[in-house]
Protein backbone atom coordinates (compact mmCIF):
# COMPACT_ATOMS: atom_id res chain seq x y z
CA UNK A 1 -46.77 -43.34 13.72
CA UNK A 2 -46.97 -40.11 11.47
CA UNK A 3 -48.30 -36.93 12.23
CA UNK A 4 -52.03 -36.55 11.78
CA UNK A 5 -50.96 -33.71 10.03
CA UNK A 6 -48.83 -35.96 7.36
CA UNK A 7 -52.00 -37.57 6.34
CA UNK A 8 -53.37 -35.04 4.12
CA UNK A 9 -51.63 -32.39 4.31
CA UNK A 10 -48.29 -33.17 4.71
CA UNK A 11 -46.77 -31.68 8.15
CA UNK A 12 -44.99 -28.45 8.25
CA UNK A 13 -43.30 -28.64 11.48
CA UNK A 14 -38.99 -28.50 11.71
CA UNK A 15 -38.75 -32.18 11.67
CA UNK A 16 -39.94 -33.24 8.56
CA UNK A 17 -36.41 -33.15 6.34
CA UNK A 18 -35.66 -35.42 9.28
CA UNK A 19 -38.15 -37.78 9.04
CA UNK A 20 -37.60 -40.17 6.18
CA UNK A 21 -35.44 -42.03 8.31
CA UNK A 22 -37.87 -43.48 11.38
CA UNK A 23 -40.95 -44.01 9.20
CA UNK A 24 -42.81 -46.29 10.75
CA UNK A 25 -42.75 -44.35 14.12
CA UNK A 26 -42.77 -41.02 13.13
CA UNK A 27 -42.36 -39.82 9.71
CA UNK A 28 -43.01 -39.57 6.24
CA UNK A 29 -41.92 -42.43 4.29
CA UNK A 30 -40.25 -42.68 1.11
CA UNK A 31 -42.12 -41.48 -1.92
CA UNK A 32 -43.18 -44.77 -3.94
CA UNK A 33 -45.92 -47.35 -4.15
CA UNK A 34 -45.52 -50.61 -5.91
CA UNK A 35 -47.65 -51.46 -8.74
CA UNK A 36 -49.50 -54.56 -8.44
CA UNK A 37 -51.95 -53.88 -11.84
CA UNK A 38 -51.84 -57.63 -12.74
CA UNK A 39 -54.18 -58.05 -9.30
CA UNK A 40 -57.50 -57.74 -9.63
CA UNK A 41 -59.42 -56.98 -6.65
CA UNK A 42 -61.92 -59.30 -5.19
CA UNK A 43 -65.91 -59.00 -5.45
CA UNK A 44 -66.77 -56.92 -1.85
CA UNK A 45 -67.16 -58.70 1.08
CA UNK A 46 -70.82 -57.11 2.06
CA UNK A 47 -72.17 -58.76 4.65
CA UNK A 48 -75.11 -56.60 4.75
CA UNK A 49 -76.09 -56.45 1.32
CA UNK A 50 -75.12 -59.16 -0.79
CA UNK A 51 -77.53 -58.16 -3.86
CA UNK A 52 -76.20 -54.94 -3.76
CA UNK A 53 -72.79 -56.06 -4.28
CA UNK A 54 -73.70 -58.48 -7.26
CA UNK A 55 -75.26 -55.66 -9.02
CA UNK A 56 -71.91 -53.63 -8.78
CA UNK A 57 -69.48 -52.04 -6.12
CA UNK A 58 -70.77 -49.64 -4.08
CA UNK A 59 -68.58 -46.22 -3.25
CA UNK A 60 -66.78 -47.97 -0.76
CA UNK A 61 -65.82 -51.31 -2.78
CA UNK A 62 -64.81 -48.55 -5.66
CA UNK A 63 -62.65 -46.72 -2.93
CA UNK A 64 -60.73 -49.84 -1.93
CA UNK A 65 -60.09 -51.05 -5.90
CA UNK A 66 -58.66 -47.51 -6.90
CA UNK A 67 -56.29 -47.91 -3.60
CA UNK A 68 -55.30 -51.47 -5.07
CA UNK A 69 -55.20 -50.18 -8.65
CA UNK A 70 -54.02 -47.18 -8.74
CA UNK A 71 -52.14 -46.80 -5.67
CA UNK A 72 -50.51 -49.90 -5.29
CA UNK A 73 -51.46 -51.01 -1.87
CA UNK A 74 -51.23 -54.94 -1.50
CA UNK A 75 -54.42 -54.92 0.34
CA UNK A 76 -57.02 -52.36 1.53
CA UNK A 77 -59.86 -53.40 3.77
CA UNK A 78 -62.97 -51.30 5.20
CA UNK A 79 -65.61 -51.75 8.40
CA UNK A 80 -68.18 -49.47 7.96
CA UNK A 81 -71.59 -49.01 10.11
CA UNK A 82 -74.26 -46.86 9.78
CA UNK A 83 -76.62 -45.00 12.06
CA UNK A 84 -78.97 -48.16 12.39
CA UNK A 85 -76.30 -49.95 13.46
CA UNK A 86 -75.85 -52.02 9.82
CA UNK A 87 -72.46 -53.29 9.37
CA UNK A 88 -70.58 -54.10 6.52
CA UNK A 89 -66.89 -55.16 5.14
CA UNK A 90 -64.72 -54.60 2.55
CA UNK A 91 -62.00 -55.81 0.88
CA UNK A 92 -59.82 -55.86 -2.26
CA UNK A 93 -56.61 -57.11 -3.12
CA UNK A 94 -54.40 -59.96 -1.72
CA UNK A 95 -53.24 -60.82 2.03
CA UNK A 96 -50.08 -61.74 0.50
CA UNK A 97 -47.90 -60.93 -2.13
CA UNK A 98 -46.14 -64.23 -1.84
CA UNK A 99 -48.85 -66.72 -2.22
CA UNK A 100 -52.16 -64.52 -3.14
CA UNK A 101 -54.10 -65.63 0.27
CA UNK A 102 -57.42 -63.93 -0.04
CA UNK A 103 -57.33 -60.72 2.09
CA UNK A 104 -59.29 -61.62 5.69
CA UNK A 105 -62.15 -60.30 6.18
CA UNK A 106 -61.67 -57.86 8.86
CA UNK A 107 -58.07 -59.39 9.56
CA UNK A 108 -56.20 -57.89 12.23
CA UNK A 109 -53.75 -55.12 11.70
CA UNK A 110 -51.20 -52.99 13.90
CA UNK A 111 -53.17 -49.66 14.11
CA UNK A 112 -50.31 -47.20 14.88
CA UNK A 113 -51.00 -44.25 16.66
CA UNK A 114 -54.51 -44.65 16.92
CA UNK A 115 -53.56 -46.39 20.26
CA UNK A 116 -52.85 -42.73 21.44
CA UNK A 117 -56.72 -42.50 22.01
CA UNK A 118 -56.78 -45.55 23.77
CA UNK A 119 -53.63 -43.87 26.03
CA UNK A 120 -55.71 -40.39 26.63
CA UNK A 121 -58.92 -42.42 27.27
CA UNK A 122 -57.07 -44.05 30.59
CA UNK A 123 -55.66 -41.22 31.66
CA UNK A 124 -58.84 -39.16 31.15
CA UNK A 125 -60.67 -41.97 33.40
CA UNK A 126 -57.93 -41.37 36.05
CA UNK A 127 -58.47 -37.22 36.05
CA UNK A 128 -62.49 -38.48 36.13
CA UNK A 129 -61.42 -40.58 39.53
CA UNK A 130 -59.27 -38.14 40.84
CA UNK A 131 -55.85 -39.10 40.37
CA UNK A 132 -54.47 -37.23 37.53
CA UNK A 133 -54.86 -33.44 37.41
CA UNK A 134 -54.60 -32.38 33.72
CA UNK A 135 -53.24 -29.10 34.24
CA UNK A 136 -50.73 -30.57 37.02
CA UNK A 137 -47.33 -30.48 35.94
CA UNK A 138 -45.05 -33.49 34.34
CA UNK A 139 -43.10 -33.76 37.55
CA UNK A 140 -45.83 -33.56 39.79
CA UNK A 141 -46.29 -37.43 38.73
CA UNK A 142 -42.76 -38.11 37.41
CA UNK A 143 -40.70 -35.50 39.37
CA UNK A 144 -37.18 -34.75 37.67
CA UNK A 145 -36.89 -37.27 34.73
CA UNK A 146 -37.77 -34.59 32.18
CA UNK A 147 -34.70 -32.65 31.57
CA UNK A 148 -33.09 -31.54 28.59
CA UNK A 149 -31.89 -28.77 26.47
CA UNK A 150 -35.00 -26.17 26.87
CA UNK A 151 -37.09 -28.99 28.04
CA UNK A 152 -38.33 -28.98 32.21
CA UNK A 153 -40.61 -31.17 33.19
CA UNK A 154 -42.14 -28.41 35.81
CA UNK A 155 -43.11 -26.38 32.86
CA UNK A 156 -45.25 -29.24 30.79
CA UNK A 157 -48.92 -30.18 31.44
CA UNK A 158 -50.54 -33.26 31.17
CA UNK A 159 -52.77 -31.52 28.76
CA UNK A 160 -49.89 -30.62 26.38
CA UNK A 161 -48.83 -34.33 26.08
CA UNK A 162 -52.03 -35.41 25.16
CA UNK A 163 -52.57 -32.42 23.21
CA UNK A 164 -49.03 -32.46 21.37
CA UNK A 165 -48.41 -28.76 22.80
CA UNK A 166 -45.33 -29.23 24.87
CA UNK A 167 -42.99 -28.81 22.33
CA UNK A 168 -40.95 -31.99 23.13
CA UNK A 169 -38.86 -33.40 20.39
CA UNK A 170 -39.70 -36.60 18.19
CA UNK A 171 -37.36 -39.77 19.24
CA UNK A 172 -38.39 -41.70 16.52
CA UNK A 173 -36.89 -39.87 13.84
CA UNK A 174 -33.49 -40.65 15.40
CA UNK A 175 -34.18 -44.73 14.91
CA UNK A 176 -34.36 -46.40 11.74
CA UNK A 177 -36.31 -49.09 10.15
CA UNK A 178 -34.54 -52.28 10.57
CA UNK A 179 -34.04 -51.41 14.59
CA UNK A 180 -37.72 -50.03 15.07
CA UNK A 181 -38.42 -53.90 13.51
CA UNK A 182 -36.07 -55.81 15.80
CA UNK A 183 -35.13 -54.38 18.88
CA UNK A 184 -37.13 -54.10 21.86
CA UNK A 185 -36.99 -50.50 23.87
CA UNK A 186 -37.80 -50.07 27.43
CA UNK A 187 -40.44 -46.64 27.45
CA UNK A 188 -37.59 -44.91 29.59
CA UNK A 189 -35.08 -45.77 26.31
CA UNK A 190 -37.50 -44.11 24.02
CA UNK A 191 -37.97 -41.06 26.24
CA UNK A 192 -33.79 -40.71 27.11
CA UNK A 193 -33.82 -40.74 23.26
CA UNK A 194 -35.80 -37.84 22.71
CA UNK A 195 -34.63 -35.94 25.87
CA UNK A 196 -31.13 -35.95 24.00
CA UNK A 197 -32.75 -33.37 21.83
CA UNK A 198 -33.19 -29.66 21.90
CA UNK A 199 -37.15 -29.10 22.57
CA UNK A 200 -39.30 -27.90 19.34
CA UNK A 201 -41.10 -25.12 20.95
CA UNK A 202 -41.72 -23.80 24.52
CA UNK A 203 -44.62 -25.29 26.45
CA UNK A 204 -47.60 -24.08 25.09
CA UNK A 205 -46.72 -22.04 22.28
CA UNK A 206 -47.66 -24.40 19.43
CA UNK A 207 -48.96 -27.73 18.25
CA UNK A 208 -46.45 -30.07 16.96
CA UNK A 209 -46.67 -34.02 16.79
CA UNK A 210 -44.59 -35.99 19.19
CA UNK A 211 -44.59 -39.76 19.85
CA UNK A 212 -42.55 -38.91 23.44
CA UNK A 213 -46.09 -37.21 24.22
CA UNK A 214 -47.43 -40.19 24.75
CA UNK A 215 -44.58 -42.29 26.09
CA UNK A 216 -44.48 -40.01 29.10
CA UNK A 217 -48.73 -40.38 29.49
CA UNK A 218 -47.70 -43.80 29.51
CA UNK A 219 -45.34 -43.28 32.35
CA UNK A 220 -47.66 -41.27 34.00
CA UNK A 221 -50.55 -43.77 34.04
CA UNK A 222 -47.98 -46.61 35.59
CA UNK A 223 -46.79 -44.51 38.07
CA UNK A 224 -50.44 -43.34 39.45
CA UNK A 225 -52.10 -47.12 38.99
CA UNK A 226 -48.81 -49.06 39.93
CA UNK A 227 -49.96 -51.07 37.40
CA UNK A 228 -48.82 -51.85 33.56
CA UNK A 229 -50.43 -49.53 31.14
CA UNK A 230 -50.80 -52.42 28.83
CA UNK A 231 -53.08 -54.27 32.03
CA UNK A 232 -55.16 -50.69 32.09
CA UNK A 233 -55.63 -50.31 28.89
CA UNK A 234 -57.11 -53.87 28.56
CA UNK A 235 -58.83 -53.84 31.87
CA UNK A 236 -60.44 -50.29 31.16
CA UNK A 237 -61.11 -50.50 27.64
CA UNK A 238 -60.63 -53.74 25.82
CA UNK A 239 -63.07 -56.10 28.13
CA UNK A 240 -65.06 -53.28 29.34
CA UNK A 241 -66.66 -52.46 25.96
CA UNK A 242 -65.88 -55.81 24.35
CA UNK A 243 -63.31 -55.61 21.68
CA UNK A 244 -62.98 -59.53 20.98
CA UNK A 245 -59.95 -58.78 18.87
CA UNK A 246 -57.76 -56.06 20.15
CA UNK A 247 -54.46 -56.43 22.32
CA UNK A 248 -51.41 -54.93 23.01
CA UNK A 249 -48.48 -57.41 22.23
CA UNK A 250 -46.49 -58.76 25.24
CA UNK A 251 -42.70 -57.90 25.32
CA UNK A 252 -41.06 -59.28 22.67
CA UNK A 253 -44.02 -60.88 20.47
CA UNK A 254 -43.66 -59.56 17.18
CA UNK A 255 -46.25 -62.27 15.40
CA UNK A 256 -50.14 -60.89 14.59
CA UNK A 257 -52.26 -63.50 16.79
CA UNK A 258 -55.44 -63.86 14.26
CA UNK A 259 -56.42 -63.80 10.81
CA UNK A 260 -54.81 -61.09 8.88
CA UNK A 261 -53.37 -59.20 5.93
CA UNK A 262 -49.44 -58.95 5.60
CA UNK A 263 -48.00 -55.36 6.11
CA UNK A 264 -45.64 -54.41 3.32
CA UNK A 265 -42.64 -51.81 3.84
CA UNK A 266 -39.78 -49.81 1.74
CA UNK A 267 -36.55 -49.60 3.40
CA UNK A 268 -34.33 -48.66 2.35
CA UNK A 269 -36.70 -45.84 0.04
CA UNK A 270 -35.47 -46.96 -3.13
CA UNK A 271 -35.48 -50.51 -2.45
CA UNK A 272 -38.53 -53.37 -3.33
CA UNK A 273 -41.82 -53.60 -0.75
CA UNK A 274 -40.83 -55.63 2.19
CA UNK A 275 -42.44 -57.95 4.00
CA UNK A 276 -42.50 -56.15 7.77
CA UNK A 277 -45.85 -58.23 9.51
CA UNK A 278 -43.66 -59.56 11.90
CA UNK A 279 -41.97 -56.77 14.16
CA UNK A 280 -41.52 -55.67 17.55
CA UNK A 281 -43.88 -52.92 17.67
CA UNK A 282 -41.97 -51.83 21.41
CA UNK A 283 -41.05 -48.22 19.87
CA UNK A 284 -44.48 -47.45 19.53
CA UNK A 285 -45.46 -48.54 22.88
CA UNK A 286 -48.18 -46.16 24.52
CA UNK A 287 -48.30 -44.35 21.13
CA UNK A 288 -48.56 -46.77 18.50
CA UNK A 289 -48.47 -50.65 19.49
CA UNK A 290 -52.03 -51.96 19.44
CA UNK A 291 -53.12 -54.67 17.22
CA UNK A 292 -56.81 -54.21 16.41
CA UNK A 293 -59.32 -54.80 13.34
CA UNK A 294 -61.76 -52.28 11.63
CA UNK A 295 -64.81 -53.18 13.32
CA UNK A 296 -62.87 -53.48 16.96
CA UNK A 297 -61.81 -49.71 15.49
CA UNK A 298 -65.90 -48.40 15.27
CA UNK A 299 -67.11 -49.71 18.31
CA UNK A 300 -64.14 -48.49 20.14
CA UNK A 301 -64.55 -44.67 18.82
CA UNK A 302 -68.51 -45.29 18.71
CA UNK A 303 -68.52 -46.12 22.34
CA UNK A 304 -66.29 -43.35 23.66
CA UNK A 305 -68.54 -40.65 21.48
CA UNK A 306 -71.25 -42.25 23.27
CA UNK A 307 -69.78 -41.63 26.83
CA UNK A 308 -69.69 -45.32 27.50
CA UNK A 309 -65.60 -44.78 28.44
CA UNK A 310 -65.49 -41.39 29.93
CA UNK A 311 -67.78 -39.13 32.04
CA UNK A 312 -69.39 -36.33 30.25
CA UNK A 313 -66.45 -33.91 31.56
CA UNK A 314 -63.55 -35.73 30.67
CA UNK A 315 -64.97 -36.34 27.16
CA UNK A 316 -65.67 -32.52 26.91
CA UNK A 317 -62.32 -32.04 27.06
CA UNK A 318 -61.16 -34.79 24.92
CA UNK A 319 -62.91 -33.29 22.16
CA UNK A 320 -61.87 -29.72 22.84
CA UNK A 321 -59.54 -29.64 19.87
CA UNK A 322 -56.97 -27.00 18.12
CA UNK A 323 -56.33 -26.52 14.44
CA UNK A 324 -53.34 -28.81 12.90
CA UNK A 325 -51.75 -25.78 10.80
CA UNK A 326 -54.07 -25.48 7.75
CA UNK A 327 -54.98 -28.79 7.48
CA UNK A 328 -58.40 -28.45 8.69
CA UNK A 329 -57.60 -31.09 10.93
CA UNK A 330 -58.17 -30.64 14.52
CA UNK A 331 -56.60 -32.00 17.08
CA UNK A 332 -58.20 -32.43 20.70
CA UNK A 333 -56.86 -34.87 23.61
CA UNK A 334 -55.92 -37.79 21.56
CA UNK A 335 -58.54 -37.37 19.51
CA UNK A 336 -58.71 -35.88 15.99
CA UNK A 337 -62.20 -34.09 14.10
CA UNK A 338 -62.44 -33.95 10.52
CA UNK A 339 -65.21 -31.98 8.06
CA UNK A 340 -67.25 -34.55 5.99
CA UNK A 341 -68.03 -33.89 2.57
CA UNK A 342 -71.55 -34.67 3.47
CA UNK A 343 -71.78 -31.88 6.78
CA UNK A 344 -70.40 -32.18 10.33
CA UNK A 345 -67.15 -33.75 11.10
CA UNK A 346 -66.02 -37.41 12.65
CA UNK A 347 -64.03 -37.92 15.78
CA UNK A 348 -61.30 -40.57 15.33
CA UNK A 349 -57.19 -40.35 15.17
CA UNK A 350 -55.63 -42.82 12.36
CA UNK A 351 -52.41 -44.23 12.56
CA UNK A 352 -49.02 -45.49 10.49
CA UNK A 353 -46.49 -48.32 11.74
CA UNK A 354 -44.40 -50.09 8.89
CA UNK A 355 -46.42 -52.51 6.95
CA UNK A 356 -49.74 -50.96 7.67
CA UNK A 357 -52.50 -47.57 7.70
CA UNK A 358 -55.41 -47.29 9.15
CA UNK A 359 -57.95 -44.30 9.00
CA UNK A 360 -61.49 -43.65 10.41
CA UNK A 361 -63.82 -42.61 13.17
CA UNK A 362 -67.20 -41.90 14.27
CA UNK A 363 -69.85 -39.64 14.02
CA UNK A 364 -72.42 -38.32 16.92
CA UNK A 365 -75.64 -39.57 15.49
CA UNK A 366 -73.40 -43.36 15.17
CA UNK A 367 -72.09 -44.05 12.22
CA UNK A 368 -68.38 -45.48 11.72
CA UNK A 369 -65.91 -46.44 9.43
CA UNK A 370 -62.57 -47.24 9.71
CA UNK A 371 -60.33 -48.59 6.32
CA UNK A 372 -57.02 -50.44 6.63
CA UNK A 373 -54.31 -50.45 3.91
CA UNK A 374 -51.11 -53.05 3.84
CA UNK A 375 -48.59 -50.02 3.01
CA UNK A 376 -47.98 -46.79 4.37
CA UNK A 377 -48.99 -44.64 1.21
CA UNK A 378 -46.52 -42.04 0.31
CA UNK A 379 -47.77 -40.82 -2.87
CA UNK A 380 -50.56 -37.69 -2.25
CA UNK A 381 -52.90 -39.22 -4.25
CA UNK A 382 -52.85 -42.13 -1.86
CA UNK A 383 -52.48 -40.34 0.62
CA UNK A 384 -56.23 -38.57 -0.50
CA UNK A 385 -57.42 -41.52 -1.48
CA UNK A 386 -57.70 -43.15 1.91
CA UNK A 387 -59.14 -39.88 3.70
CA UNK A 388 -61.69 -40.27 0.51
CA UNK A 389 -62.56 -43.91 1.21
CA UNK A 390 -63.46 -43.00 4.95
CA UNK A 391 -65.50 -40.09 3.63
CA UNK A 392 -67.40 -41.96 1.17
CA UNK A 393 -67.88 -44.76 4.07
CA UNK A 394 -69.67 -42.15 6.54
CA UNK A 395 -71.26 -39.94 3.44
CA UNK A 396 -73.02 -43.21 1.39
């Protein structure tokens, strides 16, 4: 799960020389896209409009056939909904390079670190019951197991995990690809990784992207509820506003359950894509191991603008943000804002794990997009061209 920072533009923190090697947790990958010009992109898949589409792509269809074309992503699929509440999908390419399945209309995808919101949204429920104190400190709920070389637990807020201000160090630049795919990791195996690691920054002092964030706001939420975060998560979230086709994997099942596109992968960086759908997605955990679809995506971040998830406090602070370096990003409590072409910004996060991208959010006055793509892109232009697709989605 990369930086939100790495999406456009790249991340300037310490790590990122680092970072090619873990990059389907938390880096950068490769430079390189495959070209797939000899595959023409299916007519859109415009459930809304269908006259619309025969007369010619719209801005969205056109956004999704330059990420094919031009980019080389095996697949790239879109959910968008406007204020009325009009939905439509999109796709172009191929579900798989292998046979040339037809890409699933709204298939299911691993969405990466956009699971962090879902994280912050539980815990944000428990400081809205009482139970979690955001300024408390990390051992007031897990006293002692954050030690390390400039790294104390009694000097880190809940709000800097879910914030990405504690200056804790990045384990998954210290894993590579082919064990991120088949190994399974305990959460306390993933934080003992990073605690072997000299801490970024000092509490407070500046914003820098850390998947151990969110492994210990994992940790946190078990040891308050007594429960699984996995069970919270779907009890609190996934029923309660009715995403039909969200989950978070049980230990050790590394299939996709429903309809979906194949996620494609270079590892080693100079070798050929690779086909990386089935994984254990374990060293994501609390930050990146949902499995979700576009559509699941919008009413997810549509809801929570809506304060269907969280009382009016708790979302104030969710969306209390601070600048990502010069990005223009901004990043709030597990929760990203980004200026529109068209005016305003859209709340959302995005997220990378090998094989797939996903991008998007939600506006105030309810509109939503969210697009998938079956690579991680590497190349800038990529890179821009999926921010551009989810602009065009909410601008059209």
């Amino acid at each position: 799960m990369r930086s939100p920072a790495e999406q456009s533009p790249r991340s300037t923190t310490r790590q990122g020389d680092r970072r090619r090697r873990a990059v389907s947790v938390a880096a950068a990958l490769a430079v390189g896209v495959m070209t797939l010009g000899v595959l023409a992109p299916p007519a859109a898949s415009d459930s809304a409009a269908p006259a619309a589409a025969a007369a010619g792509p719209d801005a969205v269809q056109r956004a999704l056939n330059t990420l094919v074309r031009d980019d080389g992503m095996p697949a790239a699929l879109a959910s968008v909904k406007d204020r009325n509440g009009r939905a439509r999908t999109y796709t172009a390419g191929v579900g798989d390079l292998t046979t040339g399945a037809k890409v699933p209309r709204d298939g299911q995808v691993r969405i990466g670190s956009n699971t962090k919101a879902f994280t912050a949204v539980v815990v944000l429920q428990l400081v809205g019951e009482g139970k979690i104190d955001l300024d408390a400190f990390v051992d007031a709920y897990l006293p002692g197991l954050v030690r390390g070389e400039g790294i104390d637990g009694s000097r880190i807020t809940v709000r800097q995990l879910l914030q990405h201000t504690s200056g804790l160090p990045e384990y998954g630049v210290h894993l590579d690809d082919d064990e991120i795919r088949n190994r399974y990791f305990e959460p306390r195996e993933l934080l003992d990784l990073a605690l072997e690691h000299p801490a970024d920054a000092e509490p407070g002092e500046t914003w820098g992207y850390s998947n151990t964030n969110y492994v210990l706001a994992g940790l946190i939420v078990q040891k308050v509820t007594g429960r699984p975060l996995a069970e919270e998560m779907d009890r609190r979230i996934i029923k309660r506003i009715g995403l039909r086709h969200t989950y978070f994997p049980a230990p050790g099942e590394m299939t996709v359950r429903e309809p979906h596109p194949r996620g494609y992968h270079r590892s080693p960086e100079d070798g050929p894509l690779r086909d990386f759908t089935e994984m254990d997605p374990s060293a994501g955990w609390a930050a990146g191991q949902l499995i979700s679809t576009n559509s699941d995506l919008n009413r997810f971040f549509t809801a929570l603008l809506a304060g269907r998830l969280l009382p009016a406090a708790q979302l104030a602070e969710m969306r209390t943000t601070v600048p990502v370096g010069t990005s223009g990003l901004r990043y709030g409590l597990g929760l990203t804002s980004r200026t529109l072409s068209c005016g305003g910004v859209y709340w959302g996060h995005g997220g990378d794990i090998a094989g797939y991208e996903t991008r998007g959010g939600a506006t105030d006055d309810g509109r939503a997009a969210n697009v998938a793509v079956t690579s991680i892109p590497t190349d800038e232009a990529a890179v821009r061209h999926v921010s551009e697709a989810v602009d065009r989605a909410l601008c059209g």
